[in-house]
PDB file of N, CA and C in Angstrom:
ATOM      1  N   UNK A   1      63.920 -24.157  -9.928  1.00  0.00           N
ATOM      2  CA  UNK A   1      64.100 -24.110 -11.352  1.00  0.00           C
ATOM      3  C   UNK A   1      62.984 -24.922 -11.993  1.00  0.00           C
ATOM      4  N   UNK A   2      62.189 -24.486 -12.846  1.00  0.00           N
ATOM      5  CA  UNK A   2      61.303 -25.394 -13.827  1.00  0.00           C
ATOM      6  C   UNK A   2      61.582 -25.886 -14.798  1.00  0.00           C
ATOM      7  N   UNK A   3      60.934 -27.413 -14.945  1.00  0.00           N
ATOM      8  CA  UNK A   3      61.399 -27.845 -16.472  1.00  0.00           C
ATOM      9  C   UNK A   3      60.954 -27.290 -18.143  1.00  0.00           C
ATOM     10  N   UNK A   4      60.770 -26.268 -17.542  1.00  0.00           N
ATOM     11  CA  UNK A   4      59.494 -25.707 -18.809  1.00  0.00           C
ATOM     12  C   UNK A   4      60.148 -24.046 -18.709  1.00  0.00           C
ATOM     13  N   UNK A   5      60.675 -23.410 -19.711  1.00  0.00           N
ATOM     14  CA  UNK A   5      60.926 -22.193 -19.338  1.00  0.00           C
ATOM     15  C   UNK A   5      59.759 -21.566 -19.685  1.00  0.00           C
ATOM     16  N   UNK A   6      59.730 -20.265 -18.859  1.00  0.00           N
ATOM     17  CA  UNK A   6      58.546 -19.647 -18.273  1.00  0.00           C
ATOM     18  C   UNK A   6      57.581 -19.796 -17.505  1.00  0.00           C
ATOM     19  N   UNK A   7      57.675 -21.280 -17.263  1.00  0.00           N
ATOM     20  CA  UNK A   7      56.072 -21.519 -16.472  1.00  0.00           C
ATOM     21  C   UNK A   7      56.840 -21.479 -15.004  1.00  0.00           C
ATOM     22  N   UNK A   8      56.213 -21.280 -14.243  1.00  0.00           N
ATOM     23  CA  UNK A   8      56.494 -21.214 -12.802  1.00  0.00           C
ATOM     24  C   UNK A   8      56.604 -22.549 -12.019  1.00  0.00           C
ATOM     25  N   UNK A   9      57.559 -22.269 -11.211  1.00  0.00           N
ATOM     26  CA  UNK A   9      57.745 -23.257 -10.625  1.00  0.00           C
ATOM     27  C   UNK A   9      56.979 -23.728  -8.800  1.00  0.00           C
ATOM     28  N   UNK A  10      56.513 -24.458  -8.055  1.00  0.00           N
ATOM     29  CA  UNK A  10      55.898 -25.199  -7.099  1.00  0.00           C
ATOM     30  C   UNK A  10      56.302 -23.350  -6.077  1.00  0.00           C
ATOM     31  N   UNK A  11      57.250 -23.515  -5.862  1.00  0.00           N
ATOM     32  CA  UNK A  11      57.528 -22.594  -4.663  1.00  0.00           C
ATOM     33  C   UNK A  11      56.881 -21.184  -5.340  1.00  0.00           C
ATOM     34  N   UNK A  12      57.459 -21.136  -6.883  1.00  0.00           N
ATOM     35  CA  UNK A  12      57.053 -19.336  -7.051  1.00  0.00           C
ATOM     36  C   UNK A  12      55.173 -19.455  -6.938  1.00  0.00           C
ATOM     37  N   UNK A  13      54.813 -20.538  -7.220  1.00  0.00           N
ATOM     38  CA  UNK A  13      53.157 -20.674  -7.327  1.00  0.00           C
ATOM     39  C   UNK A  13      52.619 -20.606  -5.594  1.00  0.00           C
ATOM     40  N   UNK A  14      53.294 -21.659  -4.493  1.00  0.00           N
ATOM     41  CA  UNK A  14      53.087 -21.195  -3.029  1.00  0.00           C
ATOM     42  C   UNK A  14      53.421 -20.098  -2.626  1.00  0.00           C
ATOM     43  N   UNK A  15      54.253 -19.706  -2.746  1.00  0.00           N
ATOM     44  CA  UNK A  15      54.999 -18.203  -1.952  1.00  0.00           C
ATOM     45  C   UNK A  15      54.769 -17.521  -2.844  1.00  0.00           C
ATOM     46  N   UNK A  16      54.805 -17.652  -4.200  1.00  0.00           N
ATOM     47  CA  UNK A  16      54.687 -15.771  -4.923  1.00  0.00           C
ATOM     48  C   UNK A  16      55.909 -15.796  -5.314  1.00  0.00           C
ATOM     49  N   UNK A  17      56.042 -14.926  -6.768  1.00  0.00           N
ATOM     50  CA  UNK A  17      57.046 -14.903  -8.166  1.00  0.00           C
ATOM     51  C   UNK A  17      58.197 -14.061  -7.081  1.00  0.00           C
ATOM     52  N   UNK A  18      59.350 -14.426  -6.733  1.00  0.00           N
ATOM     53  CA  UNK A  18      60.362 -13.618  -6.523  1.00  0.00           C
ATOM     54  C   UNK A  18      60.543 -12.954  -7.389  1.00  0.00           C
ATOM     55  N   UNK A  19      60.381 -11.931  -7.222  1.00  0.00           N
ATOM     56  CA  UNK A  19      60.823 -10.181  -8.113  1.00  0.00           C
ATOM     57  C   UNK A  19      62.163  -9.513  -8.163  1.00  0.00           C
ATOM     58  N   UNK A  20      63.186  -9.505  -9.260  1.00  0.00           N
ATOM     59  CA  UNK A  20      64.298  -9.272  -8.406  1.00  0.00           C
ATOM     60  C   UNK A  20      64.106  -7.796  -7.638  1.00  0.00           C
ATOM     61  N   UNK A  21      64.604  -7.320  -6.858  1.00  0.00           N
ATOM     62  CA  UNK A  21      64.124  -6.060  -6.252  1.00  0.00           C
ATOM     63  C   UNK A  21      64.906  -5.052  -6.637  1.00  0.00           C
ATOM     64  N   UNK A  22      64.711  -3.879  -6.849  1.00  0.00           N
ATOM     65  CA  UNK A  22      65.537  -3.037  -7.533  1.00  0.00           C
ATOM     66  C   UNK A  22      66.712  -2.413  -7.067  1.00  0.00           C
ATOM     67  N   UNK A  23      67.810  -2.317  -7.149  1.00  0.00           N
ATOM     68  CA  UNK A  23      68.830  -1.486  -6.451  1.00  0.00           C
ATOM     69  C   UNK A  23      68.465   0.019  -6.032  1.00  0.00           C
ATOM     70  N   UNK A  24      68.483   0.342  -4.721  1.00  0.00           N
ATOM     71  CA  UNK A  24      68.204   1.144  -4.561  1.00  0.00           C
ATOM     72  C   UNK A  24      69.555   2.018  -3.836  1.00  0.00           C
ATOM     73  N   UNK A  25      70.137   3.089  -4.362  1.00  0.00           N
ATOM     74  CA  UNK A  25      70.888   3.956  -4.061  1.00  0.00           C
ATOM     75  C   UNK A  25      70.844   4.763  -2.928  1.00  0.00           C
ATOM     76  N   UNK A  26      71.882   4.403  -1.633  1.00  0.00           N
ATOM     77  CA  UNK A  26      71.663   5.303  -0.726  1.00  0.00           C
ATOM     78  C   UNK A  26      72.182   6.737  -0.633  1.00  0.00           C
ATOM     79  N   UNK A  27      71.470   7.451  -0.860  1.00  0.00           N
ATOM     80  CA  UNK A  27      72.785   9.375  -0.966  1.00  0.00           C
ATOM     81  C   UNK A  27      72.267   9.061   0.340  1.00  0.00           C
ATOM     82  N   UNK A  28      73.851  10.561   0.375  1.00  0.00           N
ATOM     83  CA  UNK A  28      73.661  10.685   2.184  1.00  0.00           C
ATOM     84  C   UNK A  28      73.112  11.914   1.641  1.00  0.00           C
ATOM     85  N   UNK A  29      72.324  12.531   2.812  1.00  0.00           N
ATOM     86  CA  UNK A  29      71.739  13.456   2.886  1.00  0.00           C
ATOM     87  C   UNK A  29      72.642  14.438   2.528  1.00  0.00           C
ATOM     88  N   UNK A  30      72.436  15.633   2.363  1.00  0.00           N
ATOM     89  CA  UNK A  30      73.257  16.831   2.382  1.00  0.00           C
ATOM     90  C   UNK A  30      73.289  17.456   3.884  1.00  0.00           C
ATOM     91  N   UNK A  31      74.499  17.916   4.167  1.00  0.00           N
ATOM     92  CA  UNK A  31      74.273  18.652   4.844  1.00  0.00           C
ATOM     93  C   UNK A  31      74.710  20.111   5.115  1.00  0.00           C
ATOM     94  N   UNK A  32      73.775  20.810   5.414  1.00  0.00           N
ATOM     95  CA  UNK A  32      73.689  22.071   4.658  1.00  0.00           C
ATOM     96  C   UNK A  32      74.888  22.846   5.642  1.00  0.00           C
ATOM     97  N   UNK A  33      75.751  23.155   4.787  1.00  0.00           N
ATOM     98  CA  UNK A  33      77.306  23.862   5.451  1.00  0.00           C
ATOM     99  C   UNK A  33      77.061  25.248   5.349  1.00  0.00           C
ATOM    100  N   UNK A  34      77.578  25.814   6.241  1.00  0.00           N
ATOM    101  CA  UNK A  34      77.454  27.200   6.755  1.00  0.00           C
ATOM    102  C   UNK A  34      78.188  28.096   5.717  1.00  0.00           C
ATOM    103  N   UNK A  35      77.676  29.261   5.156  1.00  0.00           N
ATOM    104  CA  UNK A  35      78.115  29.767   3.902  1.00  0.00           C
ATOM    105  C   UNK A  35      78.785  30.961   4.886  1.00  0.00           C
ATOM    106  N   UNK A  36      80.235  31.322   4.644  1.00  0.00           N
ATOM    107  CA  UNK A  36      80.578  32.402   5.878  1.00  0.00           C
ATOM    108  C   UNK A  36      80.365  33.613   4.812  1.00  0.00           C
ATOM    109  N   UNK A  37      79.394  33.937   5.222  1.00  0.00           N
ATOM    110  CA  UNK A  37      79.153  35.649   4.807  1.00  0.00           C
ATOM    111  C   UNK A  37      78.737  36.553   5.853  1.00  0.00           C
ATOM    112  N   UNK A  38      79.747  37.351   5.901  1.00  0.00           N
ATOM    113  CA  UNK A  38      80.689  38.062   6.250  1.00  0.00           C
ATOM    114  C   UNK A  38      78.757  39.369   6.788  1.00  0.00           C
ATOM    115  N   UNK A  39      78.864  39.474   8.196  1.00  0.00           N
ATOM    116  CA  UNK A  39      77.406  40.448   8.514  1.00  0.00           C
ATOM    117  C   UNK A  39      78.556  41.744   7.900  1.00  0.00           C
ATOM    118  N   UNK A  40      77.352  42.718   7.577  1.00  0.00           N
ATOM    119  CA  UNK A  40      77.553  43.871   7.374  1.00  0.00           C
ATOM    120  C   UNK A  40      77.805  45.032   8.736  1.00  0.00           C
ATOM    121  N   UNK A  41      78.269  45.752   8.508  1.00  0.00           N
ATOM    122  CA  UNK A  41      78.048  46.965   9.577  1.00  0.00           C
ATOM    123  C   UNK A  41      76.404  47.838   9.923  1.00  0.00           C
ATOM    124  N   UNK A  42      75.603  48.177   8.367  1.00  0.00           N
ATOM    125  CA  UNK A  42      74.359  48.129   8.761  1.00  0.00           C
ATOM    126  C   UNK A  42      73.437  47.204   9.532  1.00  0.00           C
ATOM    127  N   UNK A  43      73.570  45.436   8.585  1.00  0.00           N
ATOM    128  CA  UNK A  43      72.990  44.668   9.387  1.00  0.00           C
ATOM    129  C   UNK A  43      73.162  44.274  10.768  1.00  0.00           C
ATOM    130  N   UNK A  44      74.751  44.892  11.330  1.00  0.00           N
ATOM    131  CA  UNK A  44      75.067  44.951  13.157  1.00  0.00           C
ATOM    132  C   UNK A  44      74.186  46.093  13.668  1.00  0.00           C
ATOM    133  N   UNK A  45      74.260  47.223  13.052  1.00  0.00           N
ATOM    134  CA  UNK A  45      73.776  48.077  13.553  1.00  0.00           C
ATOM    135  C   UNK A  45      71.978  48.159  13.873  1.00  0.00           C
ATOM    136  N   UNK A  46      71.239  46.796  13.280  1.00  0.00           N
ATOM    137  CA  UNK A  46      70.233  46.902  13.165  1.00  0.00           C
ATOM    138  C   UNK A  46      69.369  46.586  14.754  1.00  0.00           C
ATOM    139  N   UNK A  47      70.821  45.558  15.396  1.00  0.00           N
ATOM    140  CA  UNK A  47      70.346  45.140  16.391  1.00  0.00           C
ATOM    141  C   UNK A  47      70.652  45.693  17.557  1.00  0.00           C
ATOM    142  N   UNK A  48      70.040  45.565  18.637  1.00  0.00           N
ATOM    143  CA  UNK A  48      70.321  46.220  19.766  1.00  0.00           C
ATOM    144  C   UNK A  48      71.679  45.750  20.571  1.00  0.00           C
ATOM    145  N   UNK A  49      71.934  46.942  21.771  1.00  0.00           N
ATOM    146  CA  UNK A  49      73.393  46.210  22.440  1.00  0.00           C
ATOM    147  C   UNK A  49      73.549  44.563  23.021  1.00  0.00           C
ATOM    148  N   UNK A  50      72.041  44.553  23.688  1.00  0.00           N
ATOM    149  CA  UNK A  50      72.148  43.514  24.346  1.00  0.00           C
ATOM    150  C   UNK A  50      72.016  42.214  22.848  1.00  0.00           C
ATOM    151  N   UNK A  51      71.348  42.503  22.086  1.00  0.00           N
ATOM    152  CA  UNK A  51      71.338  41.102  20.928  1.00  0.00           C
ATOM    153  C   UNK A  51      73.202  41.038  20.276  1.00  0.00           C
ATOM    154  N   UNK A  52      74.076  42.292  20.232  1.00  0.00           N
ATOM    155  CA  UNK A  52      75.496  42.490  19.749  1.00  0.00           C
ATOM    156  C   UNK A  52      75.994  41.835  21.021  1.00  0.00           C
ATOM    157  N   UNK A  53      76.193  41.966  21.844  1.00  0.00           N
ATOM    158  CA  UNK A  53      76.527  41.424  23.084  1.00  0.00           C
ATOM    159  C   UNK A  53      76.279  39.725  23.232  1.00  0.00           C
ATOM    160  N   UNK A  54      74.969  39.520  23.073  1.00  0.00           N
ATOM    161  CA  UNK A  54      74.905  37.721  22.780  1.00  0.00           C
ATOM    162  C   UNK A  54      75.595  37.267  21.788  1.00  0.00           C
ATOM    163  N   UNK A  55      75.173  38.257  20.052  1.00  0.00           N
ATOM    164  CA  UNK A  55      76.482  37.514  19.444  1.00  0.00           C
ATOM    165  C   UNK A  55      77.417  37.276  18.986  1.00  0.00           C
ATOM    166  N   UNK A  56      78.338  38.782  20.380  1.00  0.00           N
ATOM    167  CA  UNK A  56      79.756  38.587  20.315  1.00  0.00           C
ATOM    168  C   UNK A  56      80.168  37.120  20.984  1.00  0.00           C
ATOM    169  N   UNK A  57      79.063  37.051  22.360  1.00  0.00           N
ATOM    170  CA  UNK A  57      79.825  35.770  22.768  1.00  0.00           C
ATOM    171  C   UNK A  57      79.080  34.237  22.046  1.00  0.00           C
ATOM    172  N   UNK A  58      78.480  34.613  21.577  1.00  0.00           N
ATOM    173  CA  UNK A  58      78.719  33.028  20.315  1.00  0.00           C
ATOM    174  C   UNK A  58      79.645  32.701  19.420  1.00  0.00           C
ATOM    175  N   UNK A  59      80.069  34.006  19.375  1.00  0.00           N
ATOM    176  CA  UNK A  59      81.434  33.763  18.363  1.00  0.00           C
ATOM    177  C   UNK A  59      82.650  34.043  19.325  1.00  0.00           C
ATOM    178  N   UNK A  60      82.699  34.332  20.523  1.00  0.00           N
ATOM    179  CA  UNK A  60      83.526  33.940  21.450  1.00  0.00           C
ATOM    180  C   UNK A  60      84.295  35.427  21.210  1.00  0.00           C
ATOM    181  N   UNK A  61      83.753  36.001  21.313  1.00  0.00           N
ATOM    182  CA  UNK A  61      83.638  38.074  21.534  1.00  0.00           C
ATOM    183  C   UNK A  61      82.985  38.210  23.432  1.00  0.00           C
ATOM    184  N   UNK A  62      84.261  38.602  23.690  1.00  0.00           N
ATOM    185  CA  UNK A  62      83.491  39.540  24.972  1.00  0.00           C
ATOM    186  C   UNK A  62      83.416  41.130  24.654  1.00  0.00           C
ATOM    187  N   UNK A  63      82.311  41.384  24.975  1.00  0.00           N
ATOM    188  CA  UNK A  63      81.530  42.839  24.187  1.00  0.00           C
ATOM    189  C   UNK A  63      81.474  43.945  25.378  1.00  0.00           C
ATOM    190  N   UNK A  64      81.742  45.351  25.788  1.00  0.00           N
ATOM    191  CA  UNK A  64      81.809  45.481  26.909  1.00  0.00           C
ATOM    192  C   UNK A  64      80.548  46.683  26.252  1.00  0.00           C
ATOM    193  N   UNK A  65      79.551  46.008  27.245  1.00  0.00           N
ATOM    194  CA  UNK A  65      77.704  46.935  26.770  1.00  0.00           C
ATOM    195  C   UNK A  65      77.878  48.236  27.241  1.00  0.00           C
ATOM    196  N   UNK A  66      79.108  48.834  27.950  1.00  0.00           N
ATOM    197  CA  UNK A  66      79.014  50.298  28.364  1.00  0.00           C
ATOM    198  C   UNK A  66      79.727  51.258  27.323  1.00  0.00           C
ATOM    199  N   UNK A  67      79.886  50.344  26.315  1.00  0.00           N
ATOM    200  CA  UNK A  67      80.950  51.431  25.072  1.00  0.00           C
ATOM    201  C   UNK A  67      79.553  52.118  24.524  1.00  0.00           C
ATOM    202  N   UNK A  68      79.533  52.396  23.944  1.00  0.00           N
ATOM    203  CA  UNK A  68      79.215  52.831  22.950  1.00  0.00           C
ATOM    204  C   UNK A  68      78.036  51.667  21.764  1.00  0.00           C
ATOM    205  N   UNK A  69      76.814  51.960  21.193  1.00  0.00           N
ATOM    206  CA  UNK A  69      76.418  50.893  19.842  1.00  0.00           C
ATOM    207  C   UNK A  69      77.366  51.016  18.555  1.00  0.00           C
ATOM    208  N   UNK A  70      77.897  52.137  18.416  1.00  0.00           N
ATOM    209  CA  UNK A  70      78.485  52.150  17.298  1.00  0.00           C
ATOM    210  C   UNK A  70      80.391  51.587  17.661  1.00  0.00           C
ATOM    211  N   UNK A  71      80.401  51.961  18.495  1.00  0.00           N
ATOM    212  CA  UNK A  71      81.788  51.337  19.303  1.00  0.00           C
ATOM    213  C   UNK A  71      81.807  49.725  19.619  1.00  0.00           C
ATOM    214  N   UNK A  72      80.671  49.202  19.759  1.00  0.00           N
ATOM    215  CA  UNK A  72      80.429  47.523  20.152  1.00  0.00           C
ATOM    216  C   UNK A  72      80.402  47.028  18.492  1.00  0.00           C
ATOM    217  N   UNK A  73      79.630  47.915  17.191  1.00  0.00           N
ATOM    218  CA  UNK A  73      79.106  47.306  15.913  1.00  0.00           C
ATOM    219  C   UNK A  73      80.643  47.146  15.458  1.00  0.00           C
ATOM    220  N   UNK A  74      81.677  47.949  15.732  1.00  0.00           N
ATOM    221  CA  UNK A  74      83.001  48.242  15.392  1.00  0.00           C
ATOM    222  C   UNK A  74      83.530  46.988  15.243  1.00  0.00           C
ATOM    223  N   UNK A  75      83.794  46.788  16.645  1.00  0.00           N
ATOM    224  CA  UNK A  75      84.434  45.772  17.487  1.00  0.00           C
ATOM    225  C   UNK A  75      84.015  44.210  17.085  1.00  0.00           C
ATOM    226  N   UNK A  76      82.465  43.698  16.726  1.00  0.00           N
ATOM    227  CA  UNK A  76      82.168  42.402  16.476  1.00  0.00           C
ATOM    228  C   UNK A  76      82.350  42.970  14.918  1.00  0.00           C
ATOM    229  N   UNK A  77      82.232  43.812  14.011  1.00  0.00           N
ATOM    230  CA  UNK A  77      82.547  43.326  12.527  1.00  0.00           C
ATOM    231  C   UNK A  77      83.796  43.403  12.299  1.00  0.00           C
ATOM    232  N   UNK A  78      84.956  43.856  12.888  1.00  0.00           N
ATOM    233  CA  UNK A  78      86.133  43.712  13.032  1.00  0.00           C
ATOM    234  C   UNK A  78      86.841  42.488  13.389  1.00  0.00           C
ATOM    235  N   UNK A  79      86.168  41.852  13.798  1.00  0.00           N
ATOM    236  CA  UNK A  79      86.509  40.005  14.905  1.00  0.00           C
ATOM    237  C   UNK A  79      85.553  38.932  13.576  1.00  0.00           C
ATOM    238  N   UNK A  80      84.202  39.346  13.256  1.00  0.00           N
ATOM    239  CA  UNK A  80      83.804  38.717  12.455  1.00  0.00           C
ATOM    240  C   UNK A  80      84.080  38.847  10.859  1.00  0.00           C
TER     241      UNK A  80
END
């Protein structure tokens, strides 16, 4: 504390004016949540058996690759 307001005091003149430091606000990040929209029957149909087949079983679809493409597109937009 100085006896003089404004003038600086011994320590702020050795070490340097403590600044108060600004509050700084932590956000949490976002995190980007899965929007469920719903694939189409064209956009199934765009892909091949074996890519319908991988992602029946990501979504926990067993796909049987000897039906049919239009018989497998059925089957995962029906489950999805």
């Amino acid at each position: 504390m100085s006896f003089f307001k404004g003038w600086p005091t011994l320590t702020e003149i050795f070490f340097g004016k403590k600044v108060p430091s600004k509050v700084v606000k932590k956000v949490a990040p976002k995190i980007a949540t899965k929007t469920t929209k719903k694939t189409t029957k064209k956009e199934l149909s765009k892909l091949t058996k074996v890519q319908l087949e991988e992602l029946g079983r990501q979504k926990g679809i067993e796909l049987d690759r000897r039906l049919s493409k239009t018989k497998l597109v059925a089957q995962l937009h029906k489950h999805l």
